[in-house]
PDB file of N, CA and C in Angstrom:
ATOM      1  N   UNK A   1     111.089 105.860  97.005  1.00  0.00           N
ATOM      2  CA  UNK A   1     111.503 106.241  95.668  1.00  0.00           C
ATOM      3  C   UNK A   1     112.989 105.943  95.509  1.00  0.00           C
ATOM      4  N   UNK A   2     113.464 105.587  94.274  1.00  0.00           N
ATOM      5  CA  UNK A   2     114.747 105.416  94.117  1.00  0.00           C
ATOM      6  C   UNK A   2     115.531 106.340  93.953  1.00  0.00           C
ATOM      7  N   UNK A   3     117.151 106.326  94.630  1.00  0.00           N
ATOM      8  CA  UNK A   3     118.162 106.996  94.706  1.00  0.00           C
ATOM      9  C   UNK A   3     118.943 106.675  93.411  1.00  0.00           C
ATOM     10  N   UNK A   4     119.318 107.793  92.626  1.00  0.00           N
ATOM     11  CA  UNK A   4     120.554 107.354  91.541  1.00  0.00           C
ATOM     12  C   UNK A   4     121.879 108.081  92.285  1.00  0.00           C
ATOM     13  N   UNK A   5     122.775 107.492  92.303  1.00  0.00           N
ATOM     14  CA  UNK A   5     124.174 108.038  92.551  1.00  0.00           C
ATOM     15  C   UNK A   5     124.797 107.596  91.546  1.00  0.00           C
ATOM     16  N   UNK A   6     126.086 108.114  91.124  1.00  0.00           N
ATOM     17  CA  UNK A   6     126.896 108.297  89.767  1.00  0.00           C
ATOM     18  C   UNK A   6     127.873 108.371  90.359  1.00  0.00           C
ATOM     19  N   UNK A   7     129.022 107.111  90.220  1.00  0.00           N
ATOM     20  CA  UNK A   7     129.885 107.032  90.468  1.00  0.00           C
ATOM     21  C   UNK A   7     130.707 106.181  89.200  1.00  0.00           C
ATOM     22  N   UNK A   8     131.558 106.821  88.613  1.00  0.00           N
ATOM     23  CA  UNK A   8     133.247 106.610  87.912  1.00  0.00           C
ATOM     24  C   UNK A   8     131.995 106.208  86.546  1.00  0.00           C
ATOM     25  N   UNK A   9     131.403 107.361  86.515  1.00  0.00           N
ATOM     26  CA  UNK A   9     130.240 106.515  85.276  1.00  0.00           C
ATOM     27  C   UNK A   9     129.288 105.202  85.010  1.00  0.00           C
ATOM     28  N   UNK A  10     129.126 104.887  86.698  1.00  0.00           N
ATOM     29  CA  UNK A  10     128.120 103.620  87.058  1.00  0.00           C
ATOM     30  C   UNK A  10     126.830 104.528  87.816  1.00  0.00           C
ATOM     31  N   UNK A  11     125.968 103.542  87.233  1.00  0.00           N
ATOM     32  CA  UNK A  11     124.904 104.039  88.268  1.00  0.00           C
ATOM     33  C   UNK A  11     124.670 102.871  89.322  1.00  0.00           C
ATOM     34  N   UNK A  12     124.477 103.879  90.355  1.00  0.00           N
ATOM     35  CA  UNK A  12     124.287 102.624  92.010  1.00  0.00           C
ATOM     36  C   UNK A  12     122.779 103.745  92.269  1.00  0.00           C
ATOM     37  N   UNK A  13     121.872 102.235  91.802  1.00  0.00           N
ATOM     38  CA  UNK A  13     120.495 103.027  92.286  1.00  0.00           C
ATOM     39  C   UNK A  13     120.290 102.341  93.662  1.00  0.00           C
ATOM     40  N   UNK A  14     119.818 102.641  94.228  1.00  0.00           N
ATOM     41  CA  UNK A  14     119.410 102.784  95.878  1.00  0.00           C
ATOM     42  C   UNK A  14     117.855 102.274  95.691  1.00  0.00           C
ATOM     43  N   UNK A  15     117.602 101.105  96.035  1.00  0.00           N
ATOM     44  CA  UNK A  15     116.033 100.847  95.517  1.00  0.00           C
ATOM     45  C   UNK A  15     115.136 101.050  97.649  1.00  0.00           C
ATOM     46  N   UNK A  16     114.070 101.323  97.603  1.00  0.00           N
ATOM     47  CA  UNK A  16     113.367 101.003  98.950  1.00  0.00           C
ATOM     48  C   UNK A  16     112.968 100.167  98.775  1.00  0.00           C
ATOM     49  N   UNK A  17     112.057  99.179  99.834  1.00  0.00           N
ATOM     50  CA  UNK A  17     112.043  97.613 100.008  1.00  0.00           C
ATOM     51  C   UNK A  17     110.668  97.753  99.166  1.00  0.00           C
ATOM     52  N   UNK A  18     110.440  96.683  98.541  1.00  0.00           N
ATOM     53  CA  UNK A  18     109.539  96.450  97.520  1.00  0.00           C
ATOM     54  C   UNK A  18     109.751  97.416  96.346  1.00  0.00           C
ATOM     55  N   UNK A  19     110.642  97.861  95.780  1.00  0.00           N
ATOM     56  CA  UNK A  19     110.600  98.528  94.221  1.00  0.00           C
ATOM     57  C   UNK A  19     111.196  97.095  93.693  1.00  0.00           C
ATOM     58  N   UNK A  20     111.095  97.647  92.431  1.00  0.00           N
ATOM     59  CA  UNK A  20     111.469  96.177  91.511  1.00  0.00           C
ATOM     60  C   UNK A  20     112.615  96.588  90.527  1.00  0.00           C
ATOM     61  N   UNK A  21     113.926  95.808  90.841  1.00  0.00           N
ATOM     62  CA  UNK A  21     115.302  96.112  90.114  1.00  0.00           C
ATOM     63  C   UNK A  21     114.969  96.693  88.589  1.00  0.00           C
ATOM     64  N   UNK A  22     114.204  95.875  87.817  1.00  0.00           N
ATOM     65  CA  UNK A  22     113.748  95.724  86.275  1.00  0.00           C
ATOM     66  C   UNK A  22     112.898  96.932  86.058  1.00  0.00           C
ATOM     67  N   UNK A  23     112.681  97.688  87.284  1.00  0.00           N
ATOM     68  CA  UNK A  23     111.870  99.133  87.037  1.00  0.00           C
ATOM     69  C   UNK A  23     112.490 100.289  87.088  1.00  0.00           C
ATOM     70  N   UNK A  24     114.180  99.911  87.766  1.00  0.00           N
ATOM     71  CA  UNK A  24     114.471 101.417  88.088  1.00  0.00           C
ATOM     72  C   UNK A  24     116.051 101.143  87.490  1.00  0.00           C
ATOM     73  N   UNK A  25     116.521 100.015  87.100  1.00  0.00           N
ATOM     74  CA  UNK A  25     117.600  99.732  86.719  1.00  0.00           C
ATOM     75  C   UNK A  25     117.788  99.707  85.012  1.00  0.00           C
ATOM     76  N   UNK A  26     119.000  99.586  84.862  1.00  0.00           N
ATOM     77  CA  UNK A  26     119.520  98.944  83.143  1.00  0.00           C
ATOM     78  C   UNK A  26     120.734  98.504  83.208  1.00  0.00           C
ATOM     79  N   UNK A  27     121.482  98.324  82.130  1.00  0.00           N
ATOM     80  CA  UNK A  27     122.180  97.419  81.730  1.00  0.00           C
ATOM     81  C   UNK A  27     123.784  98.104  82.263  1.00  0.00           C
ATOM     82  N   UNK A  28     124.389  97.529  83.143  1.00  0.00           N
ATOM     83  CA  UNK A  28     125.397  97.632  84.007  1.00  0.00           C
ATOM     84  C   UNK A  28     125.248  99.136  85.180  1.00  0.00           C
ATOM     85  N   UNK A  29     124.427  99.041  85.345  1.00  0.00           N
ATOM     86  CA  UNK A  29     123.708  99.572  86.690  1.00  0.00           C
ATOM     87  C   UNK A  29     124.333  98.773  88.340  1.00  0.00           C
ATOM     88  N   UNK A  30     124.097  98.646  89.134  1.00  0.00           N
ATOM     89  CA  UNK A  30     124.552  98.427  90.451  1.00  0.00           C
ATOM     90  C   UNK A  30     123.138  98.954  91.356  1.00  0.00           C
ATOM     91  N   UNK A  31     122.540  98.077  91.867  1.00  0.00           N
ATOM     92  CA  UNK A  31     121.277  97.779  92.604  1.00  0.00           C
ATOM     93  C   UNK A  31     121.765  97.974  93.900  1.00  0.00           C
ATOM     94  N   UNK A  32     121.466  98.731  95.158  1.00  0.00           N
ATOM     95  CA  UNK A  32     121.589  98.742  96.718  1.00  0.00           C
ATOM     96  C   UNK A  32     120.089  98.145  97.204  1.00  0.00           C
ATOM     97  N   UNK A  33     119.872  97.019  97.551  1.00  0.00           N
ATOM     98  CA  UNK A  33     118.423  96.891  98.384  1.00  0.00           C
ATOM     99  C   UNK A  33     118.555  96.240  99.486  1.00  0.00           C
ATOM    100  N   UNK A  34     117.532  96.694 100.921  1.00  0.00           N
ATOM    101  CA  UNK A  34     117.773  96.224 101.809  1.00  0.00           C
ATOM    102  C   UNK A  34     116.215  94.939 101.935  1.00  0.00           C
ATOM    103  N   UNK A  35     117.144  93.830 102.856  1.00  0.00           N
ATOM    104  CA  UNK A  35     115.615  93.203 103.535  1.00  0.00           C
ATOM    105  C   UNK A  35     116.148  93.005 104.973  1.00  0.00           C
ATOM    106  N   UNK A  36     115.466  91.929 105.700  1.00  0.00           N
ATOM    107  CA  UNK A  36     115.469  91.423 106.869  1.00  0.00           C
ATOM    108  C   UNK A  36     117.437  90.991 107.178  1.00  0.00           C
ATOM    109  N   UNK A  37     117.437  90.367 105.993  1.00  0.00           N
ATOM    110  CA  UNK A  37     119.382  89.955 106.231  1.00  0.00           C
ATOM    111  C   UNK A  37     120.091  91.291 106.199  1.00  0.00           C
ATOM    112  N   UNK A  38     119.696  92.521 105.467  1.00  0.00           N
ATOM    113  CA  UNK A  38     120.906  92.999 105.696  1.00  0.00           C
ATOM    114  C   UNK A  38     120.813  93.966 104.442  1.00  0.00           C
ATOM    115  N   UNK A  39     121.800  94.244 103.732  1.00  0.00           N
ATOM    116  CA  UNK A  39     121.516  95.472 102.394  1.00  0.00           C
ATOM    117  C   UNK A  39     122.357  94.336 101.622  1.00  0.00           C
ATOM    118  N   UNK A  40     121.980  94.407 100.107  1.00  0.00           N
ATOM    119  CA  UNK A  40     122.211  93.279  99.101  1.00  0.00           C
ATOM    120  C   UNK A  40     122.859  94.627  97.776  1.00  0.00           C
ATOM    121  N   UNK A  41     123.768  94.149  97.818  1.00  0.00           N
ATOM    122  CA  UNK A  41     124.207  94.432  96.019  1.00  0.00           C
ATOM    123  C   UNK A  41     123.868  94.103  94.819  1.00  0.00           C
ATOM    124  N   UNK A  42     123.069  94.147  93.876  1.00  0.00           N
ATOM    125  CA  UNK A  42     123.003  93.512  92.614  1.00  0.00           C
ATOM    126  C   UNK A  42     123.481  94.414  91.376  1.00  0.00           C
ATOM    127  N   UNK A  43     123.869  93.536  90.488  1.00  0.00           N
ATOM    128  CA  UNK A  43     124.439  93.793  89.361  1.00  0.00           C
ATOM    129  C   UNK A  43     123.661  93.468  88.116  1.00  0.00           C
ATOM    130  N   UNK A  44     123.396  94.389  87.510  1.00  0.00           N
ATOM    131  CA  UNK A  44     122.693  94.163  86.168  1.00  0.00           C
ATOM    132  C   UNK A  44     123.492  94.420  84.863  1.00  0.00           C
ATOM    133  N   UNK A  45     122.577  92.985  84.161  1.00  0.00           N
ATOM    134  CA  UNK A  45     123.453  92.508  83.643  1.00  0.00           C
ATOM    135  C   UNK A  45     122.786  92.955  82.021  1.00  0.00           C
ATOM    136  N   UNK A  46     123.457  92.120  80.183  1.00  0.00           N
ATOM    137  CA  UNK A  46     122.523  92.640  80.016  1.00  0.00           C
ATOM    138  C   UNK A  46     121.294  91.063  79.774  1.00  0.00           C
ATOM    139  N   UNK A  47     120.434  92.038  79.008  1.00  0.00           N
ATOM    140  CA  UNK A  47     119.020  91.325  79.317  1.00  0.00           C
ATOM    141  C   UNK A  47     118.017  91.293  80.286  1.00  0.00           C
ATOM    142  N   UNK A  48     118.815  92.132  81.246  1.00  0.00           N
ATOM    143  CA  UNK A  48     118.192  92.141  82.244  1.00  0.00           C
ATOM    144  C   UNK A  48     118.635  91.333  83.846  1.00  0.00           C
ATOM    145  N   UNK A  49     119.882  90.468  82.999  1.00  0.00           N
ATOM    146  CA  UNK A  49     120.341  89.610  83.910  1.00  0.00           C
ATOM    147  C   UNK A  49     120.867  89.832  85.655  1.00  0.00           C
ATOM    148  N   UNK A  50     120.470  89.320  86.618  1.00  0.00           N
ATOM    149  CA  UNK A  50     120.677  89.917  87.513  1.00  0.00           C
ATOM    150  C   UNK A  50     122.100  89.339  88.656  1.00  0.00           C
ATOM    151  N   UNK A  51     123.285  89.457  88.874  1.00  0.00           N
ATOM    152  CA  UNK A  51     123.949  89.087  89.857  1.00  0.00           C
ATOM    153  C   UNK A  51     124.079  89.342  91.241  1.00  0.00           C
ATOM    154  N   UNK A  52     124.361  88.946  92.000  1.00  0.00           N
ATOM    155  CA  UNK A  52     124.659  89.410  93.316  1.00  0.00           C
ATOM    156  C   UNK A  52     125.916  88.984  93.961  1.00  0.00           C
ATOM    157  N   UNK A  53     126.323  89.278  94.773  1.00  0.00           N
ATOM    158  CA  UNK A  53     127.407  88.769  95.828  1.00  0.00           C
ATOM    159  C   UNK A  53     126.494  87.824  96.985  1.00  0.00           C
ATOM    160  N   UNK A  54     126.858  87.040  97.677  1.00  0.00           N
ATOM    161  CA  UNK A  54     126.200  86.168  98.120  1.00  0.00           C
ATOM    162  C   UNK A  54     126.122  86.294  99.436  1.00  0.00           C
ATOM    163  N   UNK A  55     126.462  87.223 100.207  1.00  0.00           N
ATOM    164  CA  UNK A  55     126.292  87.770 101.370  1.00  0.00           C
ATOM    165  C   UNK A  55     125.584  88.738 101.432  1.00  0.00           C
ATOM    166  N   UNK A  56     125.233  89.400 102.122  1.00  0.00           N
ATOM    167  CA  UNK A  56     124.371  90.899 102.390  1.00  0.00           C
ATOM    168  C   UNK A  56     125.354  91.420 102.873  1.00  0.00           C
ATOM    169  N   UNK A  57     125.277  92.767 103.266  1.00  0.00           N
ATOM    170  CA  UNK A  57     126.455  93.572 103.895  1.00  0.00           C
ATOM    171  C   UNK A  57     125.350  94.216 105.288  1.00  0.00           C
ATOM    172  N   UNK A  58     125.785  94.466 106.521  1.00  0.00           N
ATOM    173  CA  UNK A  58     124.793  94.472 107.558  1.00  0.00           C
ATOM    174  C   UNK A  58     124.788  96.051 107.551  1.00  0.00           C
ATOM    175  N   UNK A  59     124.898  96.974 106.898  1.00  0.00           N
ATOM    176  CA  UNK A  59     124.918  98.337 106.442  1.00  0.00           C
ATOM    177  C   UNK A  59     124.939  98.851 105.314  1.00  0.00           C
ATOM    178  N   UNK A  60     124.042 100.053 105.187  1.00  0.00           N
ATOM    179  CA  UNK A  60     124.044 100.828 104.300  1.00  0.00           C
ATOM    180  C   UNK A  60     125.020 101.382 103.626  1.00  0.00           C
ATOM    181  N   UNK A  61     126.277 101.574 104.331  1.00  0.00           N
ATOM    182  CA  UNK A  61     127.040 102.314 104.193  1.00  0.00           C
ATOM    183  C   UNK A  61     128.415 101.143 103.481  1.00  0.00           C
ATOM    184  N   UNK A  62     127.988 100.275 104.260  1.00  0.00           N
ATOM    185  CA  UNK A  62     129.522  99.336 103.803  1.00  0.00           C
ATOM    186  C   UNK A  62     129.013  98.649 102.336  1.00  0.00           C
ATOM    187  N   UNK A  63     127.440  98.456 102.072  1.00  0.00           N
ATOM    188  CA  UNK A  63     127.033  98.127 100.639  1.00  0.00           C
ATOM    189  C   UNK A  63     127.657  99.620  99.660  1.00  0.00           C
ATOM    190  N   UNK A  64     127.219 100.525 100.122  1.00  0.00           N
ATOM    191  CA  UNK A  64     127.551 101.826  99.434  1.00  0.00           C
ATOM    192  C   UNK A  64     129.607 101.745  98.729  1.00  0.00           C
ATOM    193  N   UNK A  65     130.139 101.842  99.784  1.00  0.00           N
ATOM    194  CA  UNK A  65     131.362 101.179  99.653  1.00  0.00           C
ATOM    195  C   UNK A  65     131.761 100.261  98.849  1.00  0.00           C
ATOM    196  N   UNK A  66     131.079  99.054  99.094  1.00  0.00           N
ATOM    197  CA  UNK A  66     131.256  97.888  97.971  1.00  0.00           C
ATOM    198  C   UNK A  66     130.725  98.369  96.674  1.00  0.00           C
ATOM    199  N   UNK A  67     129.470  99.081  96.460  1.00  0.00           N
ATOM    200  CA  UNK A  67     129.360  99.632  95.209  1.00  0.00           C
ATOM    201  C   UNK A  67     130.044 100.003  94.324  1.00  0.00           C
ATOM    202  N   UNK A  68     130.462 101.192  94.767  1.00  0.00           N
ATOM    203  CA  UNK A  68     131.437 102.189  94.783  1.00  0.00           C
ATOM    204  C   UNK A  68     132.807 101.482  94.111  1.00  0.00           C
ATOM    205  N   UNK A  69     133.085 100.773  95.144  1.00  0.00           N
ATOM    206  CA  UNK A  69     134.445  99.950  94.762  1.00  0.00           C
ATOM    207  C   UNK A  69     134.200  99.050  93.426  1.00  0.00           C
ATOM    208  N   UNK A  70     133.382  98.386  93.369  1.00  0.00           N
ATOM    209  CA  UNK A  70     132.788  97.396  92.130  1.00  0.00           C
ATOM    210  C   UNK A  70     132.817  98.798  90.594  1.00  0.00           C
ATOM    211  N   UNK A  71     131.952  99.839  91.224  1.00  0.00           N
ATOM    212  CA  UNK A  71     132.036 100.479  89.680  1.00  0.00           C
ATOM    213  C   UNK A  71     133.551 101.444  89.337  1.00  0.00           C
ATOM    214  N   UNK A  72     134.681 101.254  90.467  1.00  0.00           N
ATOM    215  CA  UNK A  72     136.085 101.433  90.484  1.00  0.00           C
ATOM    216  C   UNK A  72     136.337 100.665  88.849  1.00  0.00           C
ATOM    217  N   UNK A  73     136.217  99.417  89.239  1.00  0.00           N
ATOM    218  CA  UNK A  73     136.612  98.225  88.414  1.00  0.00           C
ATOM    219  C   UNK A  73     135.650  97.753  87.072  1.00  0.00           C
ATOM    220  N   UNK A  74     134.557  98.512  87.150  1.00  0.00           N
ATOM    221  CA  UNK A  74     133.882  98.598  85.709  1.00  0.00           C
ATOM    222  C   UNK A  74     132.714  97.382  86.054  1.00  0.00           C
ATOM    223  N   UNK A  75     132.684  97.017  87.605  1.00  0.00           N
ATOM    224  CA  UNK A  75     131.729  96.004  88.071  1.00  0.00           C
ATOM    225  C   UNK A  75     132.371  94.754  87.113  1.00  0.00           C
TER     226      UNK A  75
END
């Protein structure tokens, strides 16, 4: 099930592996999902549009961080 955290007035939802961004997200939201590489950031955009950073981060905790920091700056 998905995690919402609320940070500086962003939401950083926390998805588990197989939920679907477009189900638990909206429009300038901040996505945490993990796979095989690592935990991934995405950014929603609007329309639905989706960004990422192009690395994975190899922790939970250092994606959390980057979140965090991104909704500092209004993502």
């Amino acid at each position: 099930m998905a995690n919402r955290i609320k940070h500086r007035k962003v939401n950083i939802i926390v998805l588990e592996q197989g939920e679907d961004i477009a189900a638990h997200c909206g429009e300038g939201d901040i996505a945490i999902l993990s796979n095989d590489a690592g935990w991934w950031i995405k950014f929603v955009g609007a329309g639905g549009h989706v960004d990422c950073y192009g690395e994975p981060y190899p922790s939970y905790n250092e994606a959390l961080w980057s979140a965090k920091a991104a909704a500092e700056f209004g993502t």
